[in-house]
N, C-alpha and C. Protein backbone atom coordinates (compact mmCIF):
# COMPACT_ATOMS: atom_id res chain seq x y z
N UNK A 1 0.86 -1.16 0.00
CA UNK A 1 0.00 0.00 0.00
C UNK A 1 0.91 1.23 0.00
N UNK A 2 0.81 2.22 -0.89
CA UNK A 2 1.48 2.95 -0.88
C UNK A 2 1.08 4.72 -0.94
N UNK A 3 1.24 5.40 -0.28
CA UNK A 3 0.72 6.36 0.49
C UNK A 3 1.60 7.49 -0.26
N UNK A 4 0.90 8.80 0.16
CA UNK A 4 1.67 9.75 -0.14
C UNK A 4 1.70 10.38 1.30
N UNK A 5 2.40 12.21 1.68
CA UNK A 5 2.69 12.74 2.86
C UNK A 5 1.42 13.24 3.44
N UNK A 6 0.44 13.42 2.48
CA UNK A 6 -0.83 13.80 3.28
C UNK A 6 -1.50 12.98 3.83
N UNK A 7 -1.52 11.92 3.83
CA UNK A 7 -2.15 10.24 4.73
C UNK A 7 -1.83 10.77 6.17
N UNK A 8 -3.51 10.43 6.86
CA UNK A 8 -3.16 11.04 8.39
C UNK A 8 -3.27 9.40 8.83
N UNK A 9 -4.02 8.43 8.70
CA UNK A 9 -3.96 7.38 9.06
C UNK A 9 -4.33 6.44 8.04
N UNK A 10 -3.12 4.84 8.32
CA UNK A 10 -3.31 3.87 7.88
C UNK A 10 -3.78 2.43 8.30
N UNK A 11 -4.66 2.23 7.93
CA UNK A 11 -4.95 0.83 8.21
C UNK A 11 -5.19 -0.67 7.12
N UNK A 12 -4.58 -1.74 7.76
CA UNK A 12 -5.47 -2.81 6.93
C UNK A 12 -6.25 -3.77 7.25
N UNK A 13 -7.16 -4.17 6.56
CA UNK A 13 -8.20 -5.46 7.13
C UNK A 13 -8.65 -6.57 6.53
N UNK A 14 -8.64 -7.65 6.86
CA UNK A 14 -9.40 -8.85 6.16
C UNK A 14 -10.49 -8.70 6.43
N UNK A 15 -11.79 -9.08 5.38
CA UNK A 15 -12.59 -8.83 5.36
C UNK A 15 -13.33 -7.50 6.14
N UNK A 16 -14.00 -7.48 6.99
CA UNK A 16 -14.21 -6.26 7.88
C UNK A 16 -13.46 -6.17 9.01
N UNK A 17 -12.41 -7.18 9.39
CA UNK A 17 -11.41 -6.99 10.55
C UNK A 17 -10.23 -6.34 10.23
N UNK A 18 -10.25 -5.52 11.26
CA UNK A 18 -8.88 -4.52 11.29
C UNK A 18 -7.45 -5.35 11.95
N UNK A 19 -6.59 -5.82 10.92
CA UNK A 19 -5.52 -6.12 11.02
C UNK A 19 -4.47 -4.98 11.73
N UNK A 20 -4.41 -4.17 11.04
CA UNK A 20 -3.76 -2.90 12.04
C UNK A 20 -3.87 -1.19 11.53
N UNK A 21 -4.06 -0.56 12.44
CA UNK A 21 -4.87 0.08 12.67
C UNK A 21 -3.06 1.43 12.67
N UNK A 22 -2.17 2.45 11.75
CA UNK A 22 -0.98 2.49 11.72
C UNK A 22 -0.22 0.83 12.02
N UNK A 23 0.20 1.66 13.06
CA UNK A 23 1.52 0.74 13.94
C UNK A 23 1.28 -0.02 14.56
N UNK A 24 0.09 0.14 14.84
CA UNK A 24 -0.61 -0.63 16.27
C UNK A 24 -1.41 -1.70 15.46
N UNK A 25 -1.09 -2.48 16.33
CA UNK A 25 -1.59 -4.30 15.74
C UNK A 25 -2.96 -4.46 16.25
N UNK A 26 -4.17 -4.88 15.41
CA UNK A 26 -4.86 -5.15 16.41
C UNK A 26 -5.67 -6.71 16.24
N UNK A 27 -4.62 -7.77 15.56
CA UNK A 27 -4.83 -8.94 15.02
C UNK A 27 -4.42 -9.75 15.92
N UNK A 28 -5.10 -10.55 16.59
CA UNK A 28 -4.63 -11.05 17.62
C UNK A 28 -3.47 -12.31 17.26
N UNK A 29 -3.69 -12.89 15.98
CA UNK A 29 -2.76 -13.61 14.97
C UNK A 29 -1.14 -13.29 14.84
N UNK A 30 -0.40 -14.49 15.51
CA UNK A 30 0.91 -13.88 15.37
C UNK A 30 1.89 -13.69 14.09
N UNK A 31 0.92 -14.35 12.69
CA UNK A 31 1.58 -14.75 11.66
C UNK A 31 1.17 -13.46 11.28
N UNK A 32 0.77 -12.57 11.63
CA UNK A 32 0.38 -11.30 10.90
C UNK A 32 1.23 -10.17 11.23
N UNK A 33 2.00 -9.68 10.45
CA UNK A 33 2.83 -8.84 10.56
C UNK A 33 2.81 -7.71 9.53
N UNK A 34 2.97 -6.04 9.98
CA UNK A 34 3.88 -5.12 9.35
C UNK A 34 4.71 -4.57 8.96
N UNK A 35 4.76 -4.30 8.22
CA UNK A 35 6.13 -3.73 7.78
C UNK A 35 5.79 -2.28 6.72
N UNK A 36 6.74 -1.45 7.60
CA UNK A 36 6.90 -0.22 6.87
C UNK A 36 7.78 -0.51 5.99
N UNK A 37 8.15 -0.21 4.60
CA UNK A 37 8.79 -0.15 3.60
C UNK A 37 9.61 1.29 3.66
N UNK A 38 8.96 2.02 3.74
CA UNK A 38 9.06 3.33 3.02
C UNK A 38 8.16 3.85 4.52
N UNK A 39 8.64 5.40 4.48
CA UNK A 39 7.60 6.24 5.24
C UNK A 39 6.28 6.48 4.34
N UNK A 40 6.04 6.06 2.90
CA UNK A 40 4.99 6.14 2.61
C UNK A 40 4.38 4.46 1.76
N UNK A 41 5.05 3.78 2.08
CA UNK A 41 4.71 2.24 1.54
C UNK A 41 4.51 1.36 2.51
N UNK A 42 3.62 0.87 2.68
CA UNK A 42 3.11 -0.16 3.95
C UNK A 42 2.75 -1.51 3.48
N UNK A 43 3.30 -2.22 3.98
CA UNK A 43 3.08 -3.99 3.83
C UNK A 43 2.57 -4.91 4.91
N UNK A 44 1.07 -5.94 4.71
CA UNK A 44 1.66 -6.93 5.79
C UNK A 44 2.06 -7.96 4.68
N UNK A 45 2.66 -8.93 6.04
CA UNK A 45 2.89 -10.27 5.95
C UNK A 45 2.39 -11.22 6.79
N UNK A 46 1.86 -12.08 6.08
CA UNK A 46 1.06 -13.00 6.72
C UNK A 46 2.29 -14.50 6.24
N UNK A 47 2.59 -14.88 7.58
CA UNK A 47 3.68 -16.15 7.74
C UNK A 47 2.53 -17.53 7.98
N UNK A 48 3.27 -18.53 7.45
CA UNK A 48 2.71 -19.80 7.27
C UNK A 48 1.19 -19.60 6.70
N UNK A 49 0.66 -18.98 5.72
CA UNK A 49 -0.46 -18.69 5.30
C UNK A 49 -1.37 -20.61 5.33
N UNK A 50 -2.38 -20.18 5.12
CA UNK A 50 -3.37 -21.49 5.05
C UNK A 50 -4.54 -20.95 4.70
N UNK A 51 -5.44 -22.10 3.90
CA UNK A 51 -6.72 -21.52 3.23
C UNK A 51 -7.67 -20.69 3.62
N UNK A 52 -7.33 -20.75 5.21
CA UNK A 52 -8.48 -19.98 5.87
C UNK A 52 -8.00 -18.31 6.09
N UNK A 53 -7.06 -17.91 5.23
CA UNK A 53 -6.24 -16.79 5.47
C UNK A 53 -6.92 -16.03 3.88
N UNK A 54 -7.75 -16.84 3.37
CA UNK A 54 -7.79 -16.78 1.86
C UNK A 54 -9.34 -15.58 2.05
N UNK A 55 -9.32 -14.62 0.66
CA UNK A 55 -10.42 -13.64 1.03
C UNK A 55 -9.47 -11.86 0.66
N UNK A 56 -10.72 -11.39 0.83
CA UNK A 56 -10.09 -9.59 0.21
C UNK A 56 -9.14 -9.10 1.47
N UNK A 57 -8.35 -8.14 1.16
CA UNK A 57 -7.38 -7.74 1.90
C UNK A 57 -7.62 -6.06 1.95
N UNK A 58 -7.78 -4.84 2.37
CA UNK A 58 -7.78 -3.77 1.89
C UNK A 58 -6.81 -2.67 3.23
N UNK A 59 -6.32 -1.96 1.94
CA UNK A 59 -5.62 -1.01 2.84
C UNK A 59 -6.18 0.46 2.47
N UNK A 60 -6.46 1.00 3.54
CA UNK A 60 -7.80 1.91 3.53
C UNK A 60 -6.78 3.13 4.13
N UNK A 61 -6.92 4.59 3.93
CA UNK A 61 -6.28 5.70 4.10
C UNK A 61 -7.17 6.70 4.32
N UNK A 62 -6.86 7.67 5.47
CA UNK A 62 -7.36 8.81 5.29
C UNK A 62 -6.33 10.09 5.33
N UNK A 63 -7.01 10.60 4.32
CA UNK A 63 -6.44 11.96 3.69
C UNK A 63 -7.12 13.30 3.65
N UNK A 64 -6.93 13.98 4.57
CA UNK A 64 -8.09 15.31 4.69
C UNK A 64 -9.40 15.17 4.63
N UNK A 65 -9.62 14.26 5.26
CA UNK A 65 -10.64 13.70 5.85
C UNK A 65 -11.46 13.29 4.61
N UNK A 66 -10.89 12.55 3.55
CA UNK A 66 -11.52 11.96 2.26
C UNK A 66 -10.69 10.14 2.51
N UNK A 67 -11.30 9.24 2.90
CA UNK A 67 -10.92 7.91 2.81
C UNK A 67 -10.91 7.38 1.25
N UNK A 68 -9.94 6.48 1.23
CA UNK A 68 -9.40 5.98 0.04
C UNK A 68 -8.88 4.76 0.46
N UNK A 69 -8.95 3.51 -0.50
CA UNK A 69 -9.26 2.17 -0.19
C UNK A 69 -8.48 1.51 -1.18
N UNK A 70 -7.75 0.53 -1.13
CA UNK A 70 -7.61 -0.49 -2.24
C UNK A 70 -7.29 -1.67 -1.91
N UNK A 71 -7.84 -2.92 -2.59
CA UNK A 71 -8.01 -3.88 -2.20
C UNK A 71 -7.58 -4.70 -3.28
N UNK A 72 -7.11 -6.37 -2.31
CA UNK A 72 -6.60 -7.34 -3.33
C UNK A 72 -7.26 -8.49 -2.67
N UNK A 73 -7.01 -9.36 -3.79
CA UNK A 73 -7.46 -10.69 -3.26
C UNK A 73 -6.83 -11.77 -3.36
N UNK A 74 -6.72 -12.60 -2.01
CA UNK A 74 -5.75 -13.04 -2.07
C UNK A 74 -6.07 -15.22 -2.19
N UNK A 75 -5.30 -15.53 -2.96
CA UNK A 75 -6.38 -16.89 -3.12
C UNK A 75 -5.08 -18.05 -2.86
N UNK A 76 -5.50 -18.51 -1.77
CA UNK A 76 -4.46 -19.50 -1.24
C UNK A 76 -4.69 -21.24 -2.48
N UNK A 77 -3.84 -21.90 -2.64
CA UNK A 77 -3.93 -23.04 -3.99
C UNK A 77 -3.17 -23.82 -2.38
N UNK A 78 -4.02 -25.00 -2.61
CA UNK A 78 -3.78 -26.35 -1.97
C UNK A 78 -3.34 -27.64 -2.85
N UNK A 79 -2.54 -28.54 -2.09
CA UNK A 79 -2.14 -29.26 -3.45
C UNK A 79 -3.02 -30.28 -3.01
N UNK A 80 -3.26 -30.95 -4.56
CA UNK A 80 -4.40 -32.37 -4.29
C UNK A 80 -4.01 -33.73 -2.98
N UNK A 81 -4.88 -33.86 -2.73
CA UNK A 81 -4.52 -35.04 -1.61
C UNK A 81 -5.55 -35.94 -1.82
N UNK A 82 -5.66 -37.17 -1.68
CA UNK A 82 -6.68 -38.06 -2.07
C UNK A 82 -7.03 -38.48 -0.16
N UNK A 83 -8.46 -38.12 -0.23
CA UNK A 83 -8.75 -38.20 1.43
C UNK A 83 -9.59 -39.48 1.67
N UNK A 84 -10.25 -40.35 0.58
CA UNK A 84 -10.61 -41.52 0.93
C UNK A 84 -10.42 -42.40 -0.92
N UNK A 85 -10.45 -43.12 -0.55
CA UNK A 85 -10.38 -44.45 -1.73
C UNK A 85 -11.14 -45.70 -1.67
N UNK A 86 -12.16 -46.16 -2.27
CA UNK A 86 -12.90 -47.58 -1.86
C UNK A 86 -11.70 -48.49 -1.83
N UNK A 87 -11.77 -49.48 -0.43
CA UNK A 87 -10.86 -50.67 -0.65
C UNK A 87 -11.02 -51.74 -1.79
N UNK A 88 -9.99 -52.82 -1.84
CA UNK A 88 -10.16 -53.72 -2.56
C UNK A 88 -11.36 -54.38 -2.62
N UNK A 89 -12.22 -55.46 -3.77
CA UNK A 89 -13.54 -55.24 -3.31
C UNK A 89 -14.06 -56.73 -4.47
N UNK A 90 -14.00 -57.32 -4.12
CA UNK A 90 -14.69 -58.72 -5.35
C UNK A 90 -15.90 -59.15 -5.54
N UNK A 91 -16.01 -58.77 -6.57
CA UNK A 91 -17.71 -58.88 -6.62
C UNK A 91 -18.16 -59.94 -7.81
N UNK A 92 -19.03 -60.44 -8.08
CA UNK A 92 -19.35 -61.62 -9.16
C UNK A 92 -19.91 -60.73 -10.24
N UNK A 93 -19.55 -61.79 -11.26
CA UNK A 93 -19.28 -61.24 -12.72
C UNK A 93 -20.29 -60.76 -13.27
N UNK A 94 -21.36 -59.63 -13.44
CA UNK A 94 -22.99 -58.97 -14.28
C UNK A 94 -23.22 -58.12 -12.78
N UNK A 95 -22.38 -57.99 -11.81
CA UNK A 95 -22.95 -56.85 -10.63
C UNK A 95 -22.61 -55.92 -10.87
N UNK A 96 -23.09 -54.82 -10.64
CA UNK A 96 -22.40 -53.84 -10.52
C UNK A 96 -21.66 -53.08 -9.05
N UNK A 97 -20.87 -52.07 -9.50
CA UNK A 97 -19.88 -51.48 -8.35
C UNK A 97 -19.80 -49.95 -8.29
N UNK A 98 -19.51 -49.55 -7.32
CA UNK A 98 -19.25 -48.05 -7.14
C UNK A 98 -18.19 -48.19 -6.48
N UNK A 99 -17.17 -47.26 -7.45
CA UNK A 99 -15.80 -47.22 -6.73
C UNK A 99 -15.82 -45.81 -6.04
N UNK A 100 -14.94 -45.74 -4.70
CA UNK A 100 -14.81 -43.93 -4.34
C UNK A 100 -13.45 -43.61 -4.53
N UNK A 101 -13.31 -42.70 -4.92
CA UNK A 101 -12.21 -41.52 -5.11
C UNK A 101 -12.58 -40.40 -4.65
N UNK A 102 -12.12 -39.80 -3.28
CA UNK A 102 -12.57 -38.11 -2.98
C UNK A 102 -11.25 -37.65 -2.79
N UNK A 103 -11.20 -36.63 -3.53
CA UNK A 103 -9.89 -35.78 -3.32
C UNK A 103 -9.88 -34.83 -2.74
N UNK A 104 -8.95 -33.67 -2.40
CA UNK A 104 -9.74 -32.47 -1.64
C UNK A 104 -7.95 -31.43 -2.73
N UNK A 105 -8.40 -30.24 -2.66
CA UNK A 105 -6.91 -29.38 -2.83
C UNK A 105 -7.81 -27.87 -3.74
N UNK A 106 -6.79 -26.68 -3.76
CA UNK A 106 -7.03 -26.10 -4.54
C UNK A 106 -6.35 -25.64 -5.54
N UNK A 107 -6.59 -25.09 -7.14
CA UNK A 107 -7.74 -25.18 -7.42
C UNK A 107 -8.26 -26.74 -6.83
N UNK A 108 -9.43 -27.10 -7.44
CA UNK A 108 -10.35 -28.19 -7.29
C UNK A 108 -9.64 -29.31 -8.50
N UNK A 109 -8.91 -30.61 -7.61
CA UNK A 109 -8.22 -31.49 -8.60
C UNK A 109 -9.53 -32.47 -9.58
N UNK A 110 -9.20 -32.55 -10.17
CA UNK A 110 -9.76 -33.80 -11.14
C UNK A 110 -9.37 -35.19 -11.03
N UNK A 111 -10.45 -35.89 -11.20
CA UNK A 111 -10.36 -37.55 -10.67
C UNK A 111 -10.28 -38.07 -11.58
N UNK A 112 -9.22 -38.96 -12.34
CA UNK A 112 -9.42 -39.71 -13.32
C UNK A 112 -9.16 -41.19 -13.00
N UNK A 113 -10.21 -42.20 -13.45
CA UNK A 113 -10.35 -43.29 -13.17
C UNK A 113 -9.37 -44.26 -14.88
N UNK A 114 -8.37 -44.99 -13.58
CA UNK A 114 -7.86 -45.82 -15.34
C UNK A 114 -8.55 -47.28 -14.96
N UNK A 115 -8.31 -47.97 -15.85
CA UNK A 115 -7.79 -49.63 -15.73
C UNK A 115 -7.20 -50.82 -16.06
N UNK A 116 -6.22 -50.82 -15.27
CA UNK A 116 -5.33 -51.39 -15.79
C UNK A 116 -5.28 -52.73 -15.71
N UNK A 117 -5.18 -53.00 -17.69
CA UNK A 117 -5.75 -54.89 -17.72
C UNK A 117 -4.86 -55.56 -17.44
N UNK A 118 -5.07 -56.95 -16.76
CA UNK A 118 -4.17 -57.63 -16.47
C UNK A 118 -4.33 -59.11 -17.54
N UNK A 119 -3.03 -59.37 -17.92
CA UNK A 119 -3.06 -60.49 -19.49
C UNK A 119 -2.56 -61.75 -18.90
């Protein structure tokens, strides 16, 4: 976020929570951190991020008493993990079967089913 000399106060927030308010922290989260750059460039950092960190970010300014806002969004990507699988399973020959595959990650992975013949 980057400010000019007339900015009387800075703040940023996830969603409608005030992350910090200037200097003063008011995130009770220890992975949440500031950093001044510049006397007019302001950064956080958010350490060990996770999906639930995911959502708009805005750093909001007031300037002669006219507020000014800008916002990003920030989209955490999970890698695929396969969270259940039907076990092995023998069934007689004209039945039918339902196999499970649930995956979980983001984006949202794709399930592809092979089969591999045996000769």
């Amino acid at each position: 976020c980057t400010i000019d000399d007339r900015v009387t106060r800075v703040a940023w927030l996830n969603r409608s929570t005030i992350l910090y308010a200037g200097n003063d922290k008011w995130s009770i989260d220890p992975r949440v951190i500031i950093l001044v750059n510049t006397p007019t460039q302001y950064s956080i950092m958010i350490q060990n991020v996770d999906v639930y960190d995911e959502g708009p970010y805005t750093c909001s300014v007031q300037t002669d008493n006219h507020p000014k806002t800008s916002r990003v969004h920030l989209i955490v990507q999970v890698p695929p993990q396969i969270m259940n699988i039907s076990s092995d399973i023998t069934v007689n020959e004209g039945s039918s079967v339902t196999l499970l595959c649930l995956a979980i990650g983001r984006p949202e992975p794709t399930v592809t089913w092979r089969h591999l013949s045996v000769k």
